[in-house]
C-alpha atoms as a PDB file:
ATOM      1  CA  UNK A   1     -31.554  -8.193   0.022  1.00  0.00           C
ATOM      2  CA  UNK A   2     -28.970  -8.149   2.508  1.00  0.00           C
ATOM      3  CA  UNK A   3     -25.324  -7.984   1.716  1.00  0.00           C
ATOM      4  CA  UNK A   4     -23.917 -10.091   4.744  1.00  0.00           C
ATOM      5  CA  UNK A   5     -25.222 -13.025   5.453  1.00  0.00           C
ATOM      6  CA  UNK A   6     -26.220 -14.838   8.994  1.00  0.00           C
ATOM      7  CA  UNK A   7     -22.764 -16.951   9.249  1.00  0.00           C
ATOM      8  CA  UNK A   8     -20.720 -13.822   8.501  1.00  0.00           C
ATOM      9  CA  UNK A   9     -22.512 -11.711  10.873  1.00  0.00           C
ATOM     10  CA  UNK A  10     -21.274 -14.278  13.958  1.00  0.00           C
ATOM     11  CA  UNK A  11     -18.059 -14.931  12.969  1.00  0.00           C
ATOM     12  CA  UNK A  12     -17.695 -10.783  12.842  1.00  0.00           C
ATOM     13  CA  UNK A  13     -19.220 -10.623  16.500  1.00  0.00           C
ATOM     14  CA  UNK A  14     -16.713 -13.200  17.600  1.00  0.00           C
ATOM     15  CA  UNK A  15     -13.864 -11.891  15.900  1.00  0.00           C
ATOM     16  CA  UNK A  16     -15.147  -8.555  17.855  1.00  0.00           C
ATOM     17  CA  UNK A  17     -14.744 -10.907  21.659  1.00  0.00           C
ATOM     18  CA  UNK A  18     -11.682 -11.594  20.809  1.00  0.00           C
ATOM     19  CA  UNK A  19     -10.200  -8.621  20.561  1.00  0.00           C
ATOM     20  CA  UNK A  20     -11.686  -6.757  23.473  1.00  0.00           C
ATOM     21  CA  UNK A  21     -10.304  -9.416  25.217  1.00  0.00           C
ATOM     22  CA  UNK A  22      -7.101  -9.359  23.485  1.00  0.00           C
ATOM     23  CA  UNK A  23      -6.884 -12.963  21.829  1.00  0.00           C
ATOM     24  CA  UNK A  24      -6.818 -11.940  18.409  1.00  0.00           C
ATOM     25  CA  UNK A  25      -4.012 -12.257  16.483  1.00  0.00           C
ATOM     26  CA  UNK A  26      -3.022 -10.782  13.269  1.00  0.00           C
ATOM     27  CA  UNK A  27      -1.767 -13.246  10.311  1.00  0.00           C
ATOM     28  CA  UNK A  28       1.663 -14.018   9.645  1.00  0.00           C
ATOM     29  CA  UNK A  29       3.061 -11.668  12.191  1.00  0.00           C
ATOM     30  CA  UNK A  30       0.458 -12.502  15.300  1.00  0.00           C
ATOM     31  CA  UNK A  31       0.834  -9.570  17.038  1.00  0.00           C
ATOM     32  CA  UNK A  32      -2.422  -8.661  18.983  1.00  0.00           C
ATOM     33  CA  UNK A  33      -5.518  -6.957  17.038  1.00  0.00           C
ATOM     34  CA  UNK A  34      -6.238  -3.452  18.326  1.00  0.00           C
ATOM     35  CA  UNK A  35      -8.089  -1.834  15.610  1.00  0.00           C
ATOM     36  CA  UNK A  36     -11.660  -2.412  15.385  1.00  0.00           C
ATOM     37  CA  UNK A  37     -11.598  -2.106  11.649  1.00  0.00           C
ATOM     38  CA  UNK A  38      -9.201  -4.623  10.990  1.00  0.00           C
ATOM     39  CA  UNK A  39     -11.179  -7.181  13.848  1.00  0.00           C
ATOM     40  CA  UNK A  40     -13.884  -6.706  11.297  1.00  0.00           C
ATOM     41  CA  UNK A  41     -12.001  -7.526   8.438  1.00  0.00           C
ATOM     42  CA  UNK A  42     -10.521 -10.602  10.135  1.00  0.00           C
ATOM     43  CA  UNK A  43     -14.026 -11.875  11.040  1.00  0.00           C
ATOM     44  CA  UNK A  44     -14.862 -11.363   7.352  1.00  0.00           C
ATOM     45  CA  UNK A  45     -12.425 -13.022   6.230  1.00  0.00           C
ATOM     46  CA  UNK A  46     -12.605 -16.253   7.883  1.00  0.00           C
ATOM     47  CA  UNK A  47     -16.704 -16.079   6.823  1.00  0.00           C
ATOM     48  CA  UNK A  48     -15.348 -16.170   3.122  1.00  0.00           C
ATOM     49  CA  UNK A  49     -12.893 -18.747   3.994  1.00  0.00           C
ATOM     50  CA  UNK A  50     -15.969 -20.596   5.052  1.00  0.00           C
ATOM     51  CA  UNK A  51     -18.250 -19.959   2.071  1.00  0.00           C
ATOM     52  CA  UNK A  52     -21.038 -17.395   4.121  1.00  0.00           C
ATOM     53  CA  UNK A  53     -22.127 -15.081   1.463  1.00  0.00           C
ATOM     54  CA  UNK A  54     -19.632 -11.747   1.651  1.00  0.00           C
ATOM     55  CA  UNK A  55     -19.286  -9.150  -0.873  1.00  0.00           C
ATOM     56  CA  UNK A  56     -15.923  -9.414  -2.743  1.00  0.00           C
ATOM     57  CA  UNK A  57     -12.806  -7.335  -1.352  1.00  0.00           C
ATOM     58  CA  UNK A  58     -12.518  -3.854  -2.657  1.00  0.00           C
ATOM     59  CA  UNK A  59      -9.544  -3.491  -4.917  1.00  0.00           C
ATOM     60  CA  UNK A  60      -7.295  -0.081  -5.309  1.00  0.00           C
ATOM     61  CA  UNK A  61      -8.733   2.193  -7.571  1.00  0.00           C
ATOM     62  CA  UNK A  62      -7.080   1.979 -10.636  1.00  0.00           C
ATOM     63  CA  UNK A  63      -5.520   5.577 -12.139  1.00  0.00           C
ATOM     64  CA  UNK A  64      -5.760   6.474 -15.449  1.00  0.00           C
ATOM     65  CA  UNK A  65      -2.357   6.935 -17.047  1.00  0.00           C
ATOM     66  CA  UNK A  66      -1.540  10.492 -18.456  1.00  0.00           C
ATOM     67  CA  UNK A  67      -0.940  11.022 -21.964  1.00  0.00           C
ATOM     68  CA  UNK A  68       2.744  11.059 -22.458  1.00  0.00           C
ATOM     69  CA  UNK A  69       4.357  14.402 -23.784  1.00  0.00           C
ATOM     70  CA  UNK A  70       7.355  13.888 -25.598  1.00  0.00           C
ATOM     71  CA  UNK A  71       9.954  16.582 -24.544  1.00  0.00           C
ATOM     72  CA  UNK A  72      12.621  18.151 -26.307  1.00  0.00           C
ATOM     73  CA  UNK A  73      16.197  16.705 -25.642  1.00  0.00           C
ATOM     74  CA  UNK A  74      17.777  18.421 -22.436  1.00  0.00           C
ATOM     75  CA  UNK A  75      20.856  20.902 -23.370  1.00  0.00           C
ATOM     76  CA  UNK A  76      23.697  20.926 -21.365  1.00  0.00           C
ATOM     77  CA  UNK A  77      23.953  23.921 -18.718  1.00  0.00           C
ATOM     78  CA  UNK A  78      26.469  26.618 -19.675  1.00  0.00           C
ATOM     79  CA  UNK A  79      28.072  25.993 -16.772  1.00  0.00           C
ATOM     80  CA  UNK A  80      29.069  22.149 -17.474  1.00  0.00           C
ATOM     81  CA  UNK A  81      29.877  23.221 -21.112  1.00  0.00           C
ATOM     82  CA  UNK A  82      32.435  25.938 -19.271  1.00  0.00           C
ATOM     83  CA  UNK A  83      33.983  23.169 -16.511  1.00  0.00           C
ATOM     84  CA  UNK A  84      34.303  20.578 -20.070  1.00  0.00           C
ATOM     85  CA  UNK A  85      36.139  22.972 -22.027  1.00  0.00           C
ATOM     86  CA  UNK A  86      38.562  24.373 -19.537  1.00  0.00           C
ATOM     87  CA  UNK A  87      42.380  24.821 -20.199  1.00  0.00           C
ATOM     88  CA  UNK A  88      45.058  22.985 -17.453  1.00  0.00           C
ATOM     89  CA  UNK A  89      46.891  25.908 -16.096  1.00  0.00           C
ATOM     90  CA  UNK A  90      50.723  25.148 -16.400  1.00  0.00           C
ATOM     91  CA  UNK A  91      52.816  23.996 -13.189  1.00  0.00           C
ATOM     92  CA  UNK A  92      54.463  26.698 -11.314  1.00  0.00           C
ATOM     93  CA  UNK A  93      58.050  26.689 -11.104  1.00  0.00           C
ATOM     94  CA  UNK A  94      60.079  27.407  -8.323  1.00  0.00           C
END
C-alpha cells in the first residue's frame, strides 16, 4: 500500500519547478526556497491542505524526564562566611 498518494506526488513535483526556478516562497517570511528538503515539505503540505492522502507530520521525540534527586541544602563557602563576619577597621587619624 503506498504511503503517498497520486495528488501528493504532483503537487511535490511542482513544488520541486518552482524552486529550481526560484518562485517558491517560504510562508510568512517569503523569502525564496533553496533547500530541496523543505520544497518537499512545502509540496506536502499544500497536498494535506487539499485532503490527498499524506502520512501525519512527525512530532519531536518526547524525552523521558529523570528521576529527581533531592540534594542536601548548599553550605555557605568559608570564604563568604569570612567576608560576612569581618570587623570595620577604625579610621586613621592624622
Amino acid at each position: 500500500m503506498a504511503k503517498y498518494s497520486k495528488k501528493a506526488g504532483n503537487k511535490v513535483e511542482k513544488a520541486m519547478h518552482e524552486k529550481k526556478r526560484g518562485q517558491l516562497k517560504s510562508g510568512r517570511s517569503g523569502k525564496t526556497v533553496k533547500s530541496r528538503k523543505q520544497a518537499i515539505a512545502i509540496g506536502l503540505s499544500e497536498a494535506r491542505k487539499e485532503g490527498a492522502k499524506v502520512p501525519k507530520k512527525k512530532s519531536a521525540a518526547k524525552k523521558k524526564a529523570a528521576p529527581k534527586k533531592k540534594s542536601a541544602p548548599k553550605k555557605k563557602s568559608a570564604a563568604r562566611k569570612r567576608s560576612t563576619t569581618r570587623k570595620k577597621s577604625p579610621a586613621k587619624k592624622k
